[in-house]
PDB file of N, CA and C in Angstrom:
ATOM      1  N   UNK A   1     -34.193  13.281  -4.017  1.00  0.00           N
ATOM      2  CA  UNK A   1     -34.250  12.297  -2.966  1.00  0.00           C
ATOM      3  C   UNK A   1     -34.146  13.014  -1.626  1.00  0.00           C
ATOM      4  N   UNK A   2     -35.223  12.485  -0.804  1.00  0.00           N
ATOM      5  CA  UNK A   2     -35.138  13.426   0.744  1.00  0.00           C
ATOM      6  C   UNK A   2     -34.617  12.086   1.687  1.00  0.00           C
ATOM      7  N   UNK A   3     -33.887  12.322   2.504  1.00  0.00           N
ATOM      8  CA  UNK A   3     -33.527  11.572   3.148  1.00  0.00           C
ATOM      9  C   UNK A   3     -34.799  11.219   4.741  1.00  0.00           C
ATOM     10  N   UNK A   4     -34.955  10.345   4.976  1.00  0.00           N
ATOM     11  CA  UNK A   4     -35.850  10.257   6.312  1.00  0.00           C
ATOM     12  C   UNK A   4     -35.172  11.010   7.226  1.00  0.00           C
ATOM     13  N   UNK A   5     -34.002  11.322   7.585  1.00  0.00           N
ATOM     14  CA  UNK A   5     -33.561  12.048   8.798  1.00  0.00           C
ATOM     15  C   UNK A   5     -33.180  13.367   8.136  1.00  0.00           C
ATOM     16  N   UNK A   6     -33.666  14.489   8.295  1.00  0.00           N
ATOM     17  CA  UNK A   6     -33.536  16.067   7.893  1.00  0.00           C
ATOM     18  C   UNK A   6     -31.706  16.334   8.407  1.00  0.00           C
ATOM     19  N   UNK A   7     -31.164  15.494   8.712  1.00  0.00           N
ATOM     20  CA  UNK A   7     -29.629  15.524   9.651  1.00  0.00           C
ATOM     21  C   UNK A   7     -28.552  15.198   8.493  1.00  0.00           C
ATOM     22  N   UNK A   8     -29.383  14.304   7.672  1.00  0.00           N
ATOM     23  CA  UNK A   8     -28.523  13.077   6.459  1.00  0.00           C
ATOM     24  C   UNK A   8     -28.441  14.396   5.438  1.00  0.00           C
ATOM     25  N   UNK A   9     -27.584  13.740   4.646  1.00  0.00           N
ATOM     26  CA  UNK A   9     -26.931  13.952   3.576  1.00  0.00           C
ATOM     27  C   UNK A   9     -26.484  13.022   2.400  1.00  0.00           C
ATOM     28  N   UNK A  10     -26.718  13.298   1.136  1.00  0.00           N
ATOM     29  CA  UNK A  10     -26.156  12.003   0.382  1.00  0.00           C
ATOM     30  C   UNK A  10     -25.259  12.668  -0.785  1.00  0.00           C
ATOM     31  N   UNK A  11     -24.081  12.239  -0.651  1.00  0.00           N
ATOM     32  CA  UNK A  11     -23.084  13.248  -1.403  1.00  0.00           C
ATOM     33  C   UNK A  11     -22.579  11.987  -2.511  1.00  0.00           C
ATOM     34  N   UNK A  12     -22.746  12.151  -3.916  1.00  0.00           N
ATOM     35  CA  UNK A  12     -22.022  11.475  -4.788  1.00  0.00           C
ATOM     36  C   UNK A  12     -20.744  12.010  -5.399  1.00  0.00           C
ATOM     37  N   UNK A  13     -19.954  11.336  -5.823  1.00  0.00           N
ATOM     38  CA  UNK A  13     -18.889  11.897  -6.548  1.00  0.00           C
ATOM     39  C   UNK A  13     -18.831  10.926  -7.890  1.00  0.00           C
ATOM     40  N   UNK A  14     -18.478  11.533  -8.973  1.00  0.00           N
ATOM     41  CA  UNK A  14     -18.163  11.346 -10.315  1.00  0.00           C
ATOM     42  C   UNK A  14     -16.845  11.653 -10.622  1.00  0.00           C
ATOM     43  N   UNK A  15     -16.292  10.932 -11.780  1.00  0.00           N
ATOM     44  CA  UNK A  15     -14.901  11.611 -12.429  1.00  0.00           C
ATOM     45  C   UNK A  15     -15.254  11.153 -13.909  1.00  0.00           C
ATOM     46  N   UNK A  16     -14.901  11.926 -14.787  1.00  0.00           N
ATOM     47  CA  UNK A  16     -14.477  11.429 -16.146  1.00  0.00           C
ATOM     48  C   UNK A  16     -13.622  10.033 -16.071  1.00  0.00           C
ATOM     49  N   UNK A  17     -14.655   9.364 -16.962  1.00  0.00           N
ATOM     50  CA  UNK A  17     -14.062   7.421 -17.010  1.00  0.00           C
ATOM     51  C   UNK A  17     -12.411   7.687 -17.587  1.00  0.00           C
ATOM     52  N   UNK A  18     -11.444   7.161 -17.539  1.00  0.00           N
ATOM     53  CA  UNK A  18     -10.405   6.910 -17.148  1.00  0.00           C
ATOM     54  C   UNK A  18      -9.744   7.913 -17.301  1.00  0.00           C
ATOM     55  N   UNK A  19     -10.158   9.324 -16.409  1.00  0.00           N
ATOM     56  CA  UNK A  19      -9.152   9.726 -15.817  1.00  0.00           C
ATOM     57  C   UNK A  19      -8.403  10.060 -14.511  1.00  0.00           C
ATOM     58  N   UNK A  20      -7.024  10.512 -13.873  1.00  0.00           N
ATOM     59  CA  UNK A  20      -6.932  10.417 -12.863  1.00  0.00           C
ATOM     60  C   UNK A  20      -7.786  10.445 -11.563  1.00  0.00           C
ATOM     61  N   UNK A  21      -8.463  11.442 -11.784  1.00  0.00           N
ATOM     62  CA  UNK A  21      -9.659  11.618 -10.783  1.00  0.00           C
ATOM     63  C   UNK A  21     -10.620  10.552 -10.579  1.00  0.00           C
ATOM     64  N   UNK A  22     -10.637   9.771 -11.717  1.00  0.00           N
ATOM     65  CA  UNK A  22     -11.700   8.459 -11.928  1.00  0.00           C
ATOM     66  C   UNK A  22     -10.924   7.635 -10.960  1.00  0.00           C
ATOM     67  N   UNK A  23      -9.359   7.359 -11.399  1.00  0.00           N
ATOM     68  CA  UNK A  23      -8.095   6.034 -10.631  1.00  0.00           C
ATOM     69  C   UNK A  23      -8.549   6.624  -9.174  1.00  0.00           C
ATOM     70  N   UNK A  24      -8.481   7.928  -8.717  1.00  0.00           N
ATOM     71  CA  UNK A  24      -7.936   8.195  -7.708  1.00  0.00           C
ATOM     72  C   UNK A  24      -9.636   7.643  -6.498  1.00  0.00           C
ATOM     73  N   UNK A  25     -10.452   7.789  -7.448  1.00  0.00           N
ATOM     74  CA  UNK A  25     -12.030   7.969  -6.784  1.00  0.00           C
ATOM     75  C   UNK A  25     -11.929   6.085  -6.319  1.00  0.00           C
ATOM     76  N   UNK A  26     -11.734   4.912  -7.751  1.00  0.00           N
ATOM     77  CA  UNK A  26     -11.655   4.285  -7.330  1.00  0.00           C
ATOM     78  C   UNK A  26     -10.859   3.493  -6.355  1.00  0.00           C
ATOM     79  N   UNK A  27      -9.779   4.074  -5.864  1.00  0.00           N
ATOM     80  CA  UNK A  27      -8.936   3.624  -5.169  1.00  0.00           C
ATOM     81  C   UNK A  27      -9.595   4.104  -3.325  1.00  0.00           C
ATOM     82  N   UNK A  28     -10.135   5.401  -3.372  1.00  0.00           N
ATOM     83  CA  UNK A  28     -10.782   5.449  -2.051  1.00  0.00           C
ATOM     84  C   UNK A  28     -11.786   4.584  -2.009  1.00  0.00           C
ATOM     85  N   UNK A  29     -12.790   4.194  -2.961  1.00  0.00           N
ATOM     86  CA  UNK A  29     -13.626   3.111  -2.710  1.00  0.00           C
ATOM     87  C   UNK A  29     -13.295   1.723  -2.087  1.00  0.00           C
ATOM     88  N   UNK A  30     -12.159   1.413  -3.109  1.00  0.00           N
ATOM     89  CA  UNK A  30     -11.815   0.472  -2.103  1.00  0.00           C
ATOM     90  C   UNK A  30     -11.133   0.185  -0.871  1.00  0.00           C
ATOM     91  N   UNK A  31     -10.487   1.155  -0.546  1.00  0.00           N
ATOM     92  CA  UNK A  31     -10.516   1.671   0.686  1.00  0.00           C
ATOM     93  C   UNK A  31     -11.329   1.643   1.606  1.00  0.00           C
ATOM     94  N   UNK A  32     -12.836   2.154   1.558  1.00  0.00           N
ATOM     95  CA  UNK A  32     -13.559   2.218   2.685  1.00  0.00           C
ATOM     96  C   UNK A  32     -14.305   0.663   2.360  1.00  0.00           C
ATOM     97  N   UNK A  33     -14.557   0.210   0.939  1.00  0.00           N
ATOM     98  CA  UNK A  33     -15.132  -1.141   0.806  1.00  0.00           C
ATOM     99  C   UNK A  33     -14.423  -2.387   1.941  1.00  0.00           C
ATOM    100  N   UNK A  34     -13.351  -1.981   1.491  1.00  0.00           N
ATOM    101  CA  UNK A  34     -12.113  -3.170   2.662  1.00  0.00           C
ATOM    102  C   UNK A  34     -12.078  -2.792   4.098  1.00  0.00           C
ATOM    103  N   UNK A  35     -12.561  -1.550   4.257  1.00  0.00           N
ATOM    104  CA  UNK A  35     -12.502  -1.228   5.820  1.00  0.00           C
ATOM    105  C   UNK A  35     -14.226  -1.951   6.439  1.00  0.00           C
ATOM    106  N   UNK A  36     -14.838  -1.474   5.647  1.00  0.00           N
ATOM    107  CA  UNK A  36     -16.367  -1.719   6.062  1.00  0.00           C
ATOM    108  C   UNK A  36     -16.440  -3.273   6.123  1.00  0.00           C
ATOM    109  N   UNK A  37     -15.316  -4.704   5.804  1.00  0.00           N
ATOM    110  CA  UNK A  37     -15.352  -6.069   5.665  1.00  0.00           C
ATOM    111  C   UNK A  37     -14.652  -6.706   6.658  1.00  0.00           C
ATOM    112  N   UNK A  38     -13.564  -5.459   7.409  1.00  0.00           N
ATOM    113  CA  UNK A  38     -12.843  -6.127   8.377  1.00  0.00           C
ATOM    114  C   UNK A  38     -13.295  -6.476   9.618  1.00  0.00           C
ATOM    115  N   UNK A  39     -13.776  -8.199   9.932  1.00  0.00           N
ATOM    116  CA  UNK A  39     -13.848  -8.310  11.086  1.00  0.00           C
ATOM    117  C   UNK A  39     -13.625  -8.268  12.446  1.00  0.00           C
ATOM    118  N   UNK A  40     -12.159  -7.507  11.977  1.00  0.00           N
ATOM    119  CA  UNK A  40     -11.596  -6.931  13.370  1.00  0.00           C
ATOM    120  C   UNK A  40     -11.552  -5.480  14.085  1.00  0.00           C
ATOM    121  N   UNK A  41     -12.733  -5.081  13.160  1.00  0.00           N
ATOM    122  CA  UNK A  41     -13.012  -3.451  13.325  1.00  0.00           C
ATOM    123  C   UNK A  41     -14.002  -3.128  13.722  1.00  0.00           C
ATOM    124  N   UNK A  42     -13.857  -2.126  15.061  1.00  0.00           N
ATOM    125  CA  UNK A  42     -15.516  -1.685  15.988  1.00  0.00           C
ATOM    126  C   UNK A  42     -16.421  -1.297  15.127  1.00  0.00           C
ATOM    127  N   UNK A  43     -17.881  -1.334  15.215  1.00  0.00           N
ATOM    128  CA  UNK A  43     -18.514  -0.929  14.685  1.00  0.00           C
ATOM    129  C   UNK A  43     -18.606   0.476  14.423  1.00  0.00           C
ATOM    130  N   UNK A  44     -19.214   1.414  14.022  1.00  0.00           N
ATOM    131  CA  UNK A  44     -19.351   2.786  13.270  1.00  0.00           C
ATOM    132  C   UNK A  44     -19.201   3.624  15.293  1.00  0.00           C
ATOM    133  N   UNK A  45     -20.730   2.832  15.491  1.00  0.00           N
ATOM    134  CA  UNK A  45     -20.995   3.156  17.027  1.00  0.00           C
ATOM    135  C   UNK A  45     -19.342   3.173  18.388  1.00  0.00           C
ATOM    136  N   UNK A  46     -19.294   2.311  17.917  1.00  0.00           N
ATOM    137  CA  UNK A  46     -17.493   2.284  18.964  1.00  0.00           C
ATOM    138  C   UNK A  46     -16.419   3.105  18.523  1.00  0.00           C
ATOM    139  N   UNK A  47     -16.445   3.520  17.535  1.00  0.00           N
ATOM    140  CA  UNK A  47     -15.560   4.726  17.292  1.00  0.00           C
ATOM    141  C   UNK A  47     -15.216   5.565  17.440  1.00  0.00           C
TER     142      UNK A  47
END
C-alpha cells in the first residue's frame, strides 16, 4: 500500500490474541477511540 502523500506512513501493530501485549494494545485503542469522540477537544489542526 503507497500512501498518496510520500510524507505518510501506515504503521500497524499486532499482539498474540490474549496476551498481555494484546490487553495492553487494546486498552491504547481505546484510548485514542474515546479521545477522537470528545466533543470538547480541538481539532488535530488546533493542537
Amino acid at each position: 500500500m503507497r500512501p498518496a502523500d510520500a510524507e505518510q506512513e501506515f504503521v500497524s501493530y499486532h499482539a498474540e490474541p490474549g496476551s498481555t501485549s494484546a490487553e495492553s494494545l487494546r486498552l491504547l485503542a481505546s484510548w485514542a477511540a474515546s479521545e477522537a469522540v470528545r466533543p470538547d477537544s480541538p481539532s488535530p489542526v488546533e493542537r
